[in-house]
Each structure stands twice: as structure tokens, then as C-alpha cells.
Protein backbone atom coordinates (compact mmCIF):
# COMPACT_ATOMS: atom_id res chain seq x y z
CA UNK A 1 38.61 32.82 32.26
CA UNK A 2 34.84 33.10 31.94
CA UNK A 3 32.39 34.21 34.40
CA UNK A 4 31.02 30.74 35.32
CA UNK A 5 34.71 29.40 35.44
CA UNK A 6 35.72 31.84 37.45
CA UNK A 7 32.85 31.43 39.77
CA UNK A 8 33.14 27.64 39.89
CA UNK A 9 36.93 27.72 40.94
CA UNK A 10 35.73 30.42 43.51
CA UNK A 11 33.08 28.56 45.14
CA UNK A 12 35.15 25.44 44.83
CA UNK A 13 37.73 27.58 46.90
CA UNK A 14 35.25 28.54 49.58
CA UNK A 15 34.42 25.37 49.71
CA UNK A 16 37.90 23.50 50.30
CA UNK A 17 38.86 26.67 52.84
CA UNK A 18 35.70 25.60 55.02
CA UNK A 19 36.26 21.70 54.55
CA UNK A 20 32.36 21.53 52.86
CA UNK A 21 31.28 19.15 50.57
CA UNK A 22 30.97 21.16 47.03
CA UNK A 23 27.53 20.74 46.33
CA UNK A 24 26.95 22.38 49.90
CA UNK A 25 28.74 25.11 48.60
CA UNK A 26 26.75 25.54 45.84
CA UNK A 27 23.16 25.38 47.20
CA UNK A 28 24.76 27.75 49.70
CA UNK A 29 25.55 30.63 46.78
CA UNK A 30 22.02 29.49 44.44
CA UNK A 31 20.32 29.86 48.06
CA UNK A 32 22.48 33.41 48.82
CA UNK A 33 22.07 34.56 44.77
CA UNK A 34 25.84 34.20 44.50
CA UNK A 35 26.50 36.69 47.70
CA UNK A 36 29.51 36.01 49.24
CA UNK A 37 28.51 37.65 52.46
CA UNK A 38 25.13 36.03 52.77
CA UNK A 39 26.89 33.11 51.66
CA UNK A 40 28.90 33.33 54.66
CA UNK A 41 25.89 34.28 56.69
CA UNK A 42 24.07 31.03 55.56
CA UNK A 43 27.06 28.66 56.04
CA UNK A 44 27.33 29.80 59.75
CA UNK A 45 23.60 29.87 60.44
CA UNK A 46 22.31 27.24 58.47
CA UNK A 47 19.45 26.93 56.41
CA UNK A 48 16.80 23.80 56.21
CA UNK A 49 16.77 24.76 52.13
CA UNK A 50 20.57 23.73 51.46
CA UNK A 51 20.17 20.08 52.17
CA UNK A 52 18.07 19.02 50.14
CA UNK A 53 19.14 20.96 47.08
CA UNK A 54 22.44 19.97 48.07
CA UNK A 55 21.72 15.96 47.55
CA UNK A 56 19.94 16.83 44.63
CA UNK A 57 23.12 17.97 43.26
CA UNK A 58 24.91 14.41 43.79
CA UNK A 59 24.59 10.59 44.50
CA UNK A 60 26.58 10.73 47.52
CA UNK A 61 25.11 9.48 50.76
CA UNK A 62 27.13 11.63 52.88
CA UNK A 63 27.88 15.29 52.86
CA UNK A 64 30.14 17.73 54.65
CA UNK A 65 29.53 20.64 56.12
CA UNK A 66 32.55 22.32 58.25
CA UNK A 67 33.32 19.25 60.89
CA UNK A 68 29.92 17.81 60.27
CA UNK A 69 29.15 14.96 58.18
CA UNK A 70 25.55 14.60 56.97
CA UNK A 71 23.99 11.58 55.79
CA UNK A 72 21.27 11.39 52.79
CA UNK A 73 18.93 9.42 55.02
CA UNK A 74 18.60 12.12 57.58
CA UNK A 75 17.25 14.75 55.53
């Protein structure tokens, strides 16, 4: 498996394990520079930068991050 497979399916892991939309995952680890333990930091913290690149990643109107649903219109 290549790199950027590999760290697809792992962020696509991460993802699923903390019930978070995808493309918060990934603004999460661009935002973190693919640290899993800021990553982690930034996921429980929060971070005004994710949102937005977040919704710039899809068309969706909603987004979910842990329990939390987020809604396009609110960012």
C-alpha cells in the first residue's frame, strides 16, 4: 500500500472510531501536519480553522464532529 493510501484508510479509521464526519478528519491532520497526537489534541479542543476547511472539502450541509452535528450555515 502506498503512503497516501495508507494514510487515507488511517485517517478514515480515526475518523469512524470518533463518529466524525471525514472531511473533519482531514482538516484536523492538514491543520495538525499529519500528527496524530496534535491531531488528537485538536479534535478534543477544537479549532475555529477546521470548519471551514472542512466544508470546503464537501457539499454537505451538515457535518459531524463526535456527538455534534454542524450545519454549513453556522460557520
Amino acid at each position: 500500500m502506498n503512503p497516501r493510501k495508507k494514510e487515507a484508510h488511517e485517517i478514515k479509521s480515526w475518523a469512524t472510531t470518533r463518529q466524525t464526519s471525514i472531511e473533519i478528519a482531514e482538516a484536523i491532520f492538514e491543520l495538525a501536519n499529519y500528527d496524530e497526537t496534535l491531531a488528537e489534541k485538536i479534535w478534543e479542543e477544537g479549532s475555529d480553522e477546521v470548519l471551514p476547511l472542512a466544508f470546503s472539502k464537501t457539499d454537505q450541509d451538515q457535518l459531524f464532529w463526535g456527538e455534534q452535528t454542524i450545519e454549513r450555515k453556522n460557520i
